[in-house]
N, C-alpha and C. Protein backbone atom coordinates (compact mmCIF):
# COMPACT_ATOMS: atom_id res chain seq x y z
N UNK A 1 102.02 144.27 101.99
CA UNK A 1 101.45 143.09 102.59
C UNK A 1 101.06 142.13 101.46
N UNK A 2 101.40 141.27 101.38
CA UNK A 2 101.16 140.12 100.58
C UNK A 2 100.23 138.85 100.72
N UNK A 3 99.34 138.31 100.27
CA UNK A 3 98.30 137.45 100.48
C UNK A 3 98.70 136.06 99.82
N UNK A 4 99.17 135.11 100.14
CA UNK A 4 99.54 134.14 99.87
C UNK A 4 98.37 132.71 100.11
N UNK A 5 97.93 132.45 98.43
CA UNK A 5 96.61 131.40 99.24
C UNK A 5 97.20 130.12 98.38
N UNK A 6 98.04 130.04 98.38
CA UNK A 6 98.63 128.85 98.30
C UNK A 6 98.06 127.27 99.07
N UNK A 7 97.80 126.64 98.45
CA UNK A 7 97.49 125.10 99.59
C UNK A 7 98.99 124.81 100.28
N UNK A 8 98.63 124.19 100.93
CA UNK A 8 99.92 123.44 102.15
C UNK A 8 100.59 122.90 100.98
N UNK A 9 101.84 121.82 100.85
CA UNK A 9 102.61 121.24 100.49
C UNK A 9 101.99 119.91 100.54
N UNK A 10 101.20 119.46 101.54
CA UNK A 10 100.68 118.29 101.31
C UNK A 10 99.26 118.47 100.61
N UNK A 11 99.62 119.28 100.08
CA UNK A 11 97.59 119.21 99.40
C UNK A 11 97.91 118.14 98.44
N UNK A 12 96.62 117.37 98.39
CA UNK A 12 97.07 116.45 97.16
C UNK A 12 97.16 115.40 97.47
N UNK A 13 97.56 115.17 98.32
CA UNK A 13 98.35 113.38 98.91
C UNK A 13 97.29 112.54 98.85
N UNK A 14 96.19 112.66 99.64
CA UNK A 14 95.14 111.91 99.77
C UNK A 14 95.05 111.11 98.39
N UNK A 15 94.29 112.28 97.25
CA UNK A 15 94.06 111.63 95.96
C UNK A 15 95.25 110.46 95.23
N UNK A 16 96.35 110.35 96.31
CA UNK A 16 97.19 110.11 95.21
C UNK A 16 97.14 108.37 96.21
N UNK A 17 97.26 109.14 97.76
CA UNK A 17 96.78 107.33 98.16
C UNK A 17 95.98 106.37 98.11
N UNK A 18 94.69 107.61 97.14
CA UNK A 18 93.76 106.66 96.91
C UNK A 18 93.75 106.03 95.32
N UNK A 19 94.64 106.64 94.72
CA UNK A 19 94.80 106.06 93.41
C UNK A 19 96.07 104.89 93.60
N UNK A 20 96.81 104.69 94.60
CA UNK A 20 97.53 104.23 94.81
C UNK A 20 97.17 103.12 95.57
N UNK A 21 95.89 103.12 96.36
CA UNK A 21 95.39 102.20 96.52
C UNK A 21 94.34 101.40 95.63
N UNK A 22 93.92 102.14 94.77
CA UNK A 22 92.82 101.42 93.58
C UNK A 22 94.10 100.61 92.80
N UNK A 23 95.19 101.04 92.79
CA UNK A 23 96.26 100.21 91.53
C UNK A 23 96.85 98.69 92.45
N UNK A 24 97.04 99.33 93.72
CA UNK A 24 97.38 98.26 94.18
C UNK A 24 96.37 96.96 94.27
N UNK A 25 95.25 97.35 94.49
CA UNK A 25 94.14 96.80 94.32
C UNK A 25 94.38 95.66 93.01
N UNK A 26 94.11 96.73 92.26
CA UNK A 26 93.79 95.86 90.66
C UNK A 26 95.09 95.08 90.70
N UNK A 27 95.81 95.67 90.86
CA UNK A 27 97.28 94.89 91.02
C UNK A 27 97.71 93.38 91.40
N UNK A 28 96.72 93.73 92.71
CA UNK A 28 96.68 92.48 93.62
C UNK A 28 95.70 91.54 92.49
N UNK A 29 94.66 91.79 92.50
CA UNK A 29 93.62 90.49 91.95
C UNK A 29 94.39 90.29 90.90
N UNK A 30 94.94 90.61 89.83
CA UNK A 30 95.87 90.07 88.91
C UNK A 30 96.48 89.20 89.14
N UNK A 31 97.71 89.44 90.09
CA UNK A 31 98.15 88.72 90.42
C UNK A 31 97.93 87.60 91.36
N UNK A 32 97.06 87.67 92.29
CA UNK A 32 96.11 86.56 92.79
C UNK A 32 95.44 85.81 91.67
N UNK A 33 95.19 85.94 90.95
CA UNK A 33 94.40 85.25 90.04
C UNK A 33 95.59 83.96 89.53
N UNK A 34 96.63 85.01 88.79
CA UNK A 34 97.73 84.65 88.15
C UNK A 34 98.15 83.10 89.11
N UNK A 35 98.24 83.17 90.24
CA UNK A 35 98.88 82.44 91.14
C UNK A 35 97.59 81.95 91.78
N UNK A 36 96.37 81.85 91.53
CA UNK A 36 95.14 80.94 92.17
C UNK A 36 94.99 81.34 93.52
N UNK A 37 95.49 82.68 94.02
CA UNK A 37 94.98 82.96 95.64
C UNK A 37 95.06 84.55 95.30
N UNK A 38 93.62 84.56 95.41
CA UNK A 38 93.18 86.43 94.85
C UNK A 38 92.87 86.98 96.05
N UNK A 39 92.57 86.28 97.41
CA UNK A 39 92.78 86.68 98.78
C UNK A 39 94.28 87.23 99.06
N UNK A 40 95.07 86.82 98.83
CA UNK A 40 96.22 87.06 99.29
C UNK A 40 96.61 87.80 98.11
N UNK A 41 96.44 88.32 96.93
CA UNK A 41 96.69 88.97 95.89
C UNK A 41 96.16 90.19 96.39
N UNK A 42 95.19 90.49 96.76
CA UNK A 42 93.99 91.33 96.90
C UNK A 42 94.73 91.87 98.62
N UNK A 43 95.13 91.48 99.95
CA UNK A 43 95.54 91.74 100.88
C UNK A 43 97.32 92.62 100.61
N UNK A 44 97.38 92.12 99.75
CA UNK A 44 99.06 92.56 99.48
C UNK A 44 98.90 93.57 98.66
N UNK A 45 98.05 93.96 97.50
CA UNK A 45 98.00 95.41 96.82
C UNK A 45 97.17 96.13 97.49
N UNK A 46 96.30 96.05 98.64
CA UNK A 46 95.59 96.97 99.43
C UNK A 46 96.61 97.04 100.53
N UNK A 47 97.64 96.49 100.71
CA UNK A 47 98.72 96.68 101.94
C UNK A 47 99.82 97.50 101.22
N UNK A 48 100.55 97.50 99.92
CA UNK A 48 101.61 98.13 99.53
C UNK A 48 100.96 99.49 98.47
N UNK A 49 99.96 99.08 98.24
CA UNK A 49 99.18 100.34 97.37
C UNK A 49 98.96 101.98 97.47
N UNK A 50 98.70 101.75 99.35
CA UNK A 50 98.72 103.50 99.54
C UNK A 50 100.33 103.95 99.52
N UNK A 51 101.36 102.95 99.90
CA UNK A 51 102.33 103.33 99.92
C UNK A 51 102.80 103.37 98.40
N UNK A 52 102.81 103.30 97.57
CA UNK A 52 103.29 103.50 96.42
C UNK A 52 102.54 104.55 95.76
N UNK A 53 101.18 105.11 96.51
CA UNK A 53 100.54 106.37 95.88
C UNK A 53 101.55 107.16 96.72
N UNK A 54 102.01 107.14 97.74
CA UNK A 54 102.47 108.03 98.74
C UNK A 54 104.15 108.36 97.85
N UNK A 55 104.56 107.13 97.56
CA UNK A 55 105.82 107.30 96.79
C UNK A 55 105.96 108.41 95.76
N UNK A 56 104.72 108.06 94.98
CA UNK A 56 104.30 108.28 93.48
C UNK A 56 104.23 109.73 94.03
N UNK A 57 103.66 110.41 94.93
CA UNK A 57 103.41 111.93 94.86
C UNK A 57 104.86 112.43 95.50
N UNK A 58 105.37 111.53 96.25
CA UNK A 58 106.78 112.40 96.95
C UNK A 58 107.71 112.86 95.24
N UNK A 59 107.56 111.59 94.87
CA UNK A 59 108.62 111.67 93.57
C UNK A 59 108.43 112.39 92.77
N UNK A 60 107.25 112.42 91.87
CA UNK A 60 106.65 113.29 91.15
C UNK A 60 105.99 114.61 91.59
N UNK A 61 105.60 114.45 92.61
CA UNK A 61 104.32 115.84 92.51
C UNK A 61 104.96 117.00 93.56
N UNK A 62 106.00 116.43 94.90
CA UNK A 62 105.96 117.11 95.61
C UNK A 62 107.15 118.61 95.37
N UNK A 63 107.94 117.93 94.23
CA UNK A 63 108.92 118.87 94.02
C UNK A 63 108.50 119.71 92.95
N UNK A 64 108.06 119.67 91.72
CA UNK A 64 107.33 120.33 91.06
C UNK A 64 106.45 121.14 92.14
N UNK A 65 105.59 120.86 92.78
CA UNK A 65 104.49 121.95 93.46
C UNK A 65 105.53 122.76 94.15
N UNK A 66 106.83 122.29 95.24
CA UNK A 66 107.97 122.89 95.73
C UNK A 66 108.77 124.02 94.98
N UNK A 67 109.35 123.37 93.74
CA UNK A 67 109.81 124.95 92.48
C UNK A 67 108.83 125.82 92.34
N UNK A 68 107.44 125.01 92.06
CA UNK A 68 106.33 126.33 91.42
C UNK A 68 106.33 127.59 92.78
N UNK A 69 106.35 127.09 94.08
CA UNK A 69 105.74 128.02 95.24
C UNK A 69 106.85 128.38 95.58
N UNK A 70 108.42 128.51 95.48
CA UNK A 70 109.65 128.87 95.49
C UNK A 70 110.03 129.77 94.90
N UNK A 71 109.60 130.22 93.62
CA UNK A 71 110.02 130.57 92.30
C UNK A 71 109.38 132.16 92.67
């Protein structure tokens, strides 16, 4: 009998949409600034931000954790 305490496959994600939303963030006011509308700088990296944390862990994190629990 074997005891497997492995986390799910999605463990992790959260932290990564929320770093993905802090970048988009900073992202945005940059570039709002850059272009004199930090409203609309600031609406567009809090709108594409979790999705690019979400990217960022499919690409990087999810296949690495996938080989390690495979192997």
């Amino acid at each position: 009998m074997t005891n497997d305490n492995t986390p799910p496959p999605a463990a992790g994600l959260g932290i990564w949409i929320a770093f993905g939303a802090a970048f988009g963030l900073l992202v945005g006011v940059v570039v709002g600034g850059l272009f004199d509308n930090l409203t609309y700088g600031m609406g567009l990296g809090s709108f594409f931000g979790p999705g690019l944390g979400v990217a960022a862990w499919a690409v990087f994190i999810a296949p690495r954790r996938n080989a390690r629990r495979d192997s």
